[in-house]
C-alpha atoms as a PDB file:
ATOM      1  CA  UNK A   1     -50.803  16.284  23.126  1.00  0.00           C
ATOM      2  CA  UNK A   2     -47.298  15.357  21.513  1.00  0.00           C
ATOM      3  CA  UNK A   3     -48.925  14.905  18.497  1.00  0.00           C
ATOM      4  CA  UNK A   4     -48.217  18.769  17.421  1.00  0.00           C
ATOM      5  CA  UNK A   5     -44.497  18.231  17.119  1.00  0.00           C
ATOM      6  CA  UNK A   6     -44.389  16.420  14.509  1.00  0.00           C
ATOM      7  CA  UNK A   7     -45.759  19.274  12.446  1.00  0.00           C
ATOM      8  CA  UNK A   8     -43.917  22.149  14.023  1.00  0.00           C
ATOM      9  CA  UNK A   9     -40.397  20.923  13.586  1.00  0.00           C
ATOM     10  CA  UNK A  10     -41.374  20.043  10.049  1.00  0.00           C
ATOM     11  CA  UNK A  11     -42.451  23.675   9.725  1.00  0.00           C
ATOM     12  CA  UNK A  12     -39.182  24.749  11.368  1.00  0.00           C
ATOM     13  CA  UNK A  13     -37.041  22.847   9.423  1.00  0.00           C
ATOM     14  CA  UNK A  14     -38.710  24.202   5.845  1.00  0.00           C
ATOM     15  CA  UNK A  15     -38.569  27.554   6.827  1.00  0.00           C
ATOM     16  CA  UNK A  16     -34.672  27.059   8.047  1.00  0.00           C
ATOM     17  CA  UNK A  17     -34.346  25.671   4.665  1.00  0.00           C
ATOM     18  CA  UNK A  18     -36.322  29.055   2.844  1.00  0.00           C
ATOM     19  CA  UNK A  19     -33.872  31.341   4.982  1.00  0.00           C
ATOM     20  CA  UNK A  20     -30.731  29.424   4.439  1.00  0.00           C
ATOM     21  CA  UNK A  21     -31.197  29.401   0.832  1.00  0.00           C
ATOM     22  CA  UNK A  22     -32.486  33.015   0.160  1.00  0.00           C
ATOM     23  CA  UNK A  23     -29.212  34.694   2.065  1.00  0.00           C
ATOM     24  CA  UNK A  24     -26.177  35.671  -0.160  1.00  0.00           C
ATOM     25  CA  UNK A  25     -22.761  35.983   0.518  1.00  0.00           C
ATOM     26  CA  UNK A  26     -21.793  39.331   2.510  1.00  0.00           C
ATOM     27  CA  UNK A  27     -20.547  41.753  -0.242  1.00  0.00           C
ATOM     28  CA  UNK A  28     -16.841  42.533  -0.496  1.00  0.00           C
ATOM     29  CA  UNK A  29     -14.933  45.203  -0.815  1.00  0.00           C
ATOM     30  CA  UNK A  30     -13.428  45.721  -3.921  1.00  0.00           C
ATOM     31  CA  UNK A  31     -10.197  47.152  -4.223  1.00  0.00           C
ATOM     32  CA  UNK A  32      -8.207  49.882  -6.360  1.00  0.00           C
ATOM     33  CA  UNK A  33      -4.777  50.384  -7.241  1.00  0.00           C
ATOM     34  CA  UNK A  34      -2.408  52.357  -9.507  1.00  0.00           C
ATOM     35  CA  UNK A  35      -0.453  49.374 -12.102  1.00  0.00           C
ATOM     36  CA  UNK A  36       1.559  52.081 -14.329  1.00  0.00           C
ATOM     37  CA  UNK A  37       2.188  55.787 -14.354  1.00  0.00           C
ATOM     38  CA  UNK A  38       4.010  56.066 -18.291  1.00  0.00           C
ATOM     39  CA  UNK A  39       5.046  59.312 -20.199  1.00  0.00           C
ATOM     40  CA  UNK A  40       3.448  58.929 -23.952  1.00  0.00           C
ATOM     41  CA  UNK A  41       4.363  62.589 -24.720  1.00  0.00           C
ATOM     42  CA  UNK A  42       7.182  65.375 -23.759  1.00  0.00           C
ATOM     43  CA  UNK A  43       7.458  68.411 -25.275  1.00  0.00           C
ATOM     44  CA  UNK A  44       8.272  71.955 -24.848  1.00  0.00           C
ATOM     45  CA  UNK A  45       4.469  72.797 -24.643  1.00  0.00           C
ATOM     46  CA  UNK A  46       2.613  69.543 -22.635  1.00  0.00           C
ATOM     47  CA  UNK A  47       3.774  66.383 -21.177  1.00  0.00           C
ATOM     48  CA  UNK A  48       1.030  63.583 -21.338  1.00  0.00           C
ATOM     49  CA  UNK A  49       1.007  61.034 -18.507  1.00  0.00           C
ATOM     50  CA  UNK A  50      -1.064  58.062 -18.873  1.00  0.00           C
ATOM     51  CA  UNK A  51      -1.999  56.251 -15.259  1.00  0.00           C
ATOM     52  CA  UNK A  52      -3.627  52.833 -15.524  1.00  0.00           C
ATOM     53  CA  UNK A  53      -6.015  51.966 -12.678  1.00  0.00           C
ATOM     54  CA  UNK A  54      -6.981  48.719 -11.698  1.00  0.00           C
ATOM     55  CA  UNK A  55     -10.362  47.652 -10.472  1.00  0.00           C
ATOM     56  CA  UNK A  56     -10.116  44.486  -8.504  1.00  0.00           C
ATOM     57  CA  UNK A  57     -13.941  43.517  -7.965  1.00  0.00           C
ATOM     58  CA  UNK A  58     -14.263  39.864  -5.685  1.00  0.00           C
ATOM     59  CA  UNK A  59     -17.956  40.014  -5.627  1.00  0.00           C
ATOM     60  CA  UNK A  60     -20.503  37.454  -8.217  1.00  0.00           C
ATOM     61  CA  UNK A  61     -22.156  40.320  -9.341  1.00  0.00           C
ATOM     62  CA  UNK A  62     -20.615  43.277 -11.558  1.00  0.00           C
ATOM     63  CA  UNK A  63     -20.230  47.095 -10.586  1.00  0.00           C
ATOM     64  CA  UNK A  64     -19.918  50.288 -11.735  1.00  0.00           C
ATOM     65  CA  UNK A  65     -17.156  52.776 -11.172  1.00  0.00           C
ATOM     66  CA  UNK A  66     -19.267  55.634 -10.874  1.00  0.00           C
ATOM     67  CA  UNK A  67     -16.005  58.092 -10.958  1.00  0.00           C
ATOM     68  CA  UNK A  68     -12.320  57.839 -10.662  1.00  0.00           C
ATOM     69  CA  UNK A  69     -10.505  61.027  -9.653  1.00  0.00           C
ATOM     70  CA  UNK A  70      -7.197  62.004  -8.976  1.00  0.00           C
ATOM     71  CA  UNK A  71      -4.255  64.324  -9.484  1.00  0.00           C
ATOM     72  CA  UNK A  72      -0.514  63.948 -10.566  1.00  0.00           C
ATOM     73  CA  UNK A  73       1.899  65.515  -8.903  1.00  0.00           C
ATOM     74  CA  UNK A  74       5.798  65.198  -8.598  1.00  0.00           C
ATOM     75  CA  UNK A  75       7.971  65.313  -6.405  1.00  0.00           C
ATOM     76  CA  UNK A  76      10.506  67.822  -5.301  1.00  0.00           C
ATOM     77  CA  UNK A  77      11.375  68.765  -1.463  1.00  0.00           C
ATOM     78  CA  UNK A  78       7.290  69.048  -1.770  1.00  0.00           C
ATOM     79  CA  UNK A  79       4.562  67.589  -3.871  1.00  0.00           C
ATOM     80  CA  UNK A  80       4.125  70.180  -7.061  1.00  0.00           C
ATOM     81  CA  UNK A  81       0.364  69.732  -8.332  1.00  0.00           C
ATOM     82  CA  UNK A  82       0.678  69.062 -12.351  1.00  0.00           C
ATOM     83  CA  UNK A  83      -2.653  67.929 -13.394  1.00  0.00           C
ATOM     84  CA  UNK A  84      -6.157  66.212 -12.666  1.00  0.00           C
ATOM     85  CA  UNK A  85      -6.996  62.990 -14.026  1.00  0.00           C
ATOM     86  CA  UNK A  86     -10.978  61.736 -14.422  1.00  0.00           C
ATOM     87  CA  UNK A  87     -13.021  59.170 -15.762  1.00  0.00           C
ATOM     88  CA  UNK A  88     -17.158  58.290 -15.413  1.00  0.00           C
ATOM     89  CA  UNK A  89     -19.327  55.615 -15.889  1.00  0.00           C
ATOM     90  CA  UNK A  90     -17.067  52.420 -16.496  1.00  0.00           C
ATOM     91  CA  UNK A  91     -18.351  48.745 -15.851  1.00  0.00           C
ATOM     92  CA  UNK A  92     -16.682  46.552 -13.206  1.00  0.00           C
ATOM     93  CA  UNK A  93     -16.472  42.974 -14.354  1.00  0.00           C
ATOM     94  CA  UNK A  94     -17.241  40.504 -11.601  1.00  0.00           C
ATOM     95  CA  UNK A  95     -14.325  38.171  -9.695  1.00  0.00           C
ATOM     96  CA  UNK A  96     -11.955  39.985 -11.522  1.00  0.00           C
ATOM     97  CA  UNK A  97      -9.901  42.617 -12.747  1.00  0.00           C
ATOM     98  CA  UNK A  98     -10.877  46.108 -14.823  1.00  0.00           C
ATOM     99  CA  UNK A  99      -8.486  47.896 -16.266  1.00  0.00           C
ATOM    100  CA  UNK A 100      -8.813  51.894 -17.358  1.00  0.00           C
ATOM    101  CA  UNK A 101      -5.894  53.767 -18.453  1.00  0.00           C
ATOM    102  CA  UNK A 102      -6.456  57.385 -18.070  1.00  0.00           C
ATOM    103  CA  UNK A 103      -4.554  59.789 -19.969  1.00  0.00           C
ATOM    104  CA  UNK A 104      -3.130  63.749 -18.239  1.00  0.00           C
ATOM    105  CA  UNK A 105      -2.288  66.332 -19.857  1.00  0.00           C
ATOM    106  CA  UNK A 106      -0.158  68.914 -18.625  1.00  0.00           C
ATOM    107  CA  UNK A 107       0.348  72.115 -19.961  1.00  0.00           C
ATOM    108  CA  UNK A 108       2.990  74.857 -20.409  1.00  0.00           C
ATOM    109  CA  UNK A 109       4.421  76.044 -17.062  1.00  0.00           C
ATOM    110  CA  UNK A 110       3.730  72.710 -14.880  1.00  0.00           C
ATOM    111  CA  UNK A 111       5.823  70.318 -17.672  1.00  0.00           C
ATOM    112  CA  UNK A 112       8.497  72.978 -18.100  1.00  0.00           C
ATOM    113  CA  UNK A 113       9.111  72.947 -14.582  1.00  0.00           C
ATOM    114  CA  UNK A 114       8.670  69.332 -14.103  1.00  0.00           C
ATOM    115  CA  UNK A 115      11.323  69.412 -17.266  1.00  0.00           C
ATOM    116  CA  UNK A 116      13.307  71.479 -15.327  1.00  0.00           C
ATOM    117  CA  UNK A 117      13.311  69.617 -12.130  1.00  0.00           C
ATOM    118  CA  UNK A 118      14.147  66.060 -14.696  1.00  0.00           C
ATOM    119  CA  UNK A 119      17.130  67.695 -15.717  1.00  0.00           C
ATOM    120  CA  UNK A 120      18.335  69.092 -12.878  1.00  0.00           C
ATOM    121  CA  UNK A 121      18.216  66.324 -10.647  1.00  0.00           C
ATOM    122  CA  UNK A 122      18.073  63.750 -13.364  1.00  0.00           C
ATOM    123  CA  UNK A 123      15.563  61.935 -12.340  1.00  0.00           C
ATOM    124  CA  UNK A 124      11.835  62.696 -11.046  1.00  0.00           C
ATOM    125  CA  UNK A 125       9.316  60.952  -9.301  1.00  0.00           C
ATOM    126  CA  UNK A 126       5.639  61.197 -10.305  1.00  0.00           C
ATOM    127  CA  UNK A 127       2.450  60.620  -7.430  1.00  0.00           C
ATOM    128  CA  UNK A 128      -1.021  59.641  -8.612  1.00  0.00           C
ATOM    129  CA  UNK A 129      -3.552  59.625  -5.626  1.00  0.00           C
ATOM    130  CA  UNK A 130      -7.045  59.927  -5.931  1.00  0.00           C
ATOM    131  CA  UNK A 131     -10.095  58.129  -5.273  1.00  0.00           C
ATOM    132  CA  UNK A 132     -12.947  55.594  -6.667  1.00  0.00           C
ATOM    133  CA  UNK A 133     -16.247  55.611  -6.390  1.00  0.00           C
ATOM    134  CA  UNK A 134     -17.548  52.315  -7.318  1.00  0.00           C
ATOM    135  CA  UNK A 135     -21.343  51.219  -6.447  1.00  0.00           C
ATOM    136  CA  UNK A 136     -21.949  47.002  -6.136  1.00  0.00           C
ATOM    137  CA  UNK A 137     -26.065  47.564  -7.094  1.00  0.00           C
ATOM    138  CA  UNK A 138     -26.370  46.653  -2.947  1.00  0.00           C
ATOM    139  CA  UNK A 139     -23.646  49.564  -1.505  1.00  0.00           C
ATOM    140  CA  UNK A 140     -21.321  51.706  -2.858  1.00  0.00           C
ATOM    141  CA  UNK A 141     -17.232  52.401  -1.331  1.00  0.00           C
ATOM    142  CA  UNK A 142     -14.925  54.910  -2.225  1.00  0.00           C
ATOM    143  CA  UNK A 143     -11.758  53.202  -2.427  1.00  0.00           C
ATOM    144  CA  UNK A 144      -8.470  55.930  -2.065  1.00  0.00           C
ATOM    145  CA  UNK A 145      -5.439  55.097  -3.999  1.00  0.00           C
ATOM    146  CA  UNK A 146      -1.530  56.410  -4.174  1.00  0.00           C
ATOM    147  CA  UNK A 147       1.389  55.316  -6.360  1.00  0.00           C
ATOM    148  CA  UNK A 148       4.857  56.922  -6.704  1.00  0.00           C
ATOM    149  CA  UNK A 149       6.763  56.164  -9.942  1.00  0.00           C
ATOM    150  CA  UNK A 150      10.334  57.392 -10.507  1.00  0.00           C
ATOM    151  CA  UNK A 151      11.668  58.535 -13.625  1.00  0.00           C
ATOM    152  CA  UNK A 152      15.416  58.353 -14.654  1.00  0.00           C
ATOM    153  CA  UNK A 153      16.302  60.985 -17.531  1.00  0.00           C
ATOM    154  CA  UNK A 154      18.380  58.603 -19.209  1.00  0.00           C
ATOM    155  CA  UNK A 155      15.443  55.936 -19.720  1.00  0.00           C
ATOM    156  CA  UNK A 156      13.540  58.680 -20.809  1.00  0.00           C
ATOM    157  CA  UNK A 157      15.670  59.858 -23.489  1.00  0.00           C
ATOM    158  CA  UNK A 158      16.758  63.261 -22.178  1.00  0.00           C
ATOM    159  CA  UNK A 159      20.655  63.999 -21.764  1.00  0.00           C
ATOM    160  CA  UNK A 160      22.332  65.015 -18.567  1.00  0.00           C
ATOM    161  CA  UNK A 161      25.165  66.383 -20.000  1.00  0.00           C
ATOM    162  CA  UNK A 162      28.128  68.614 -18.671  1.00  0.00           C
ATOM    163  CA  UNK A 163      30.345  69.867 -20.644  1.00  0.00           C
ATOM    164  CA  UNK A 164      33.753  70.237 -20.494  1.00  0.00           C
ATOM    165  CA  UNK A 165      35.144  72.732 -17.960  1.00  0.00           C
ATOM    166  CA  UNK A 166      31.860  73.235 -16.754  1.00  0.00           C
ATOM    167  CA  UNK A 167      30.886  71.992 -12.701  1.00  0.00           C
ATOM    168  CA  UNK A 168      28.225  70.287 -11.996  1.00  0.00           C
ATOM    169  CA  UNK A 169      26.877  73.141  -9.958  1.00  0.00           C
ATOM    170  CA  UNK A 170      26.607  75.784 -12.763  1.00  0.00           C
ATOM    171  CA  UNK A 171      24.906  72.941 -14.992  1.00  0.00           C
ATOM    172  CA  UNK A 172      22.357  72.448 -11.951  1.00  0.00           C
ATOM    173  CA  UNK A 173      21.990  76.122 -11.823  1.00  0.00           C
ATOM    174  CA  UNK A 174      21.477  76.268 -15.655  1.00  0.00           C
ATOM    175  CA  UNK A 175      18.474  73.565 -15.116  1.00  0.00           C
ATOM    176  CA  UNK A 176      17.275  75.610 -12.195  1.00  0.00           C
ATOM    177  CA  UNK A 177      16.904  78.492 -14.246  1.00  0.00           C
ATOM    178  CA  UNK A 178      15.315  75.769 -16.694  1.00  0.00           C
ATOM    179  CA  UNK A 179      12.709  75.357 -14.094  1.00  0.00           C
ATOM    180  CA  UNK A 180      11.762  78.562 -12.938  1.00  0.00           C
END
C-alpha cells in the first residue's frame, strides 16, 4: 500500500521543479525624472526650452514610452503656463537608463513676459511636470514627474542694469511694464 509514494512525491517534486522554473521575477516599476531644463534660444519673438527626461527602466525586458507629456511653466507669485512639451513612441532600454531631450517652444507674449519677469526680478524659475506613459509588454504605469530649475539673468547673459540716478524701483517698474 506504501508502494504509491514513491511515485507521487517524485511527481510532486517535478512539477515543483516545472513551476519554480516557469515563474519570472515580479515586474518593476520603472521610474521618470526631469535631469535638465536648458534655454537653447531667447529672443524677442520665442524662447526655446529644451527638458531632458530620464527613463530609468529596472526590469530584463525593454519598454516603450508610449507618450511623455508635460507643460513648462514659471514661476511668479503663481505658476504662468508657457508651453506644452510631447514626445511618442520611444524605446526603453532594459536595466537602464533612456534619455529624450524634448525641445519647447514658446512664442510671442508667454517669452516676453517670462523676459519681463527675468529682468525684473533677475532671476526666474522654470517647472516641467507632466507625465509618462510607458507599457513593460506585461503592464503599463504612468509615471508623474516635476522639476523646478532657477535661472539667474546674469548666467544667462541678460544685464540687470540701473543706471545712474535711477532707483531700483522705477527700473523694476520699467521691467514690469516690460512684462505686461
Amino acid at each position: 500500500m506504501k508502494t504509491w509514494y514513491p511515485p507521487c512525491i517524485l511527481l510532486l517534486s517535478v512539477l515543483f521543479i516545472l513551476v519554480a522554473g516557469c515563474m519570472e521575477p515580479p515586474v518593476k516599476e520603472p521610474t521618470v525624472s526631469v535631469s535638465d531644463i536648458a534655454f537653447s534660444d531667447i529672443s524677442l519673438k520665442t524662447m526655446k526650452v529644451n527638458t531632458t527626461v530620464i527613463i530609468y527602466n529596472p526590469n530584463p525586458l525593454g519598454a516603450r514610452l508610449n507618450k511623455v507629456v508635460f507643460g513648462v511653466y514659471y514661476l511668479d507669485d503663481t505658476p504662468v503656463y508657457l508651453g506644452h512639451g510631447e514626445q511618442t513612441n520611444i524605446s526603453v532600454i532594459q536595466n537602464g537608463n533612456t534619455t529624450v531631450t524634448i525641445p519647447v517652444t514658446i512664442e510671442n507674449i508667454q517669452a516676453l513676459n517670462a523676459l519681463g519677469s527675468l529682468v525684473r526680478k533677475g532671476s526666474i524659475t522654470l517647472s516641467v511636470n507632466g507625465s509618462a506613459f510607458i507599457d513593460v509588454k506585461v503592464t503599463s504605469f504612468e509615471k508623474r514627474f516635476e522639476q523646478n530649475k532657477t535661472f539667474m539673468a546674469r548666467d544667462l547673459g541678460i544685464p540687470v542694469i540701473t543706471p545712474r540716478g535711477t532707483s531700483t524701483d522705477t527700473v523694476q517698474q520699467l521691467a514690469g511694464l516690460l512684462g505686461s
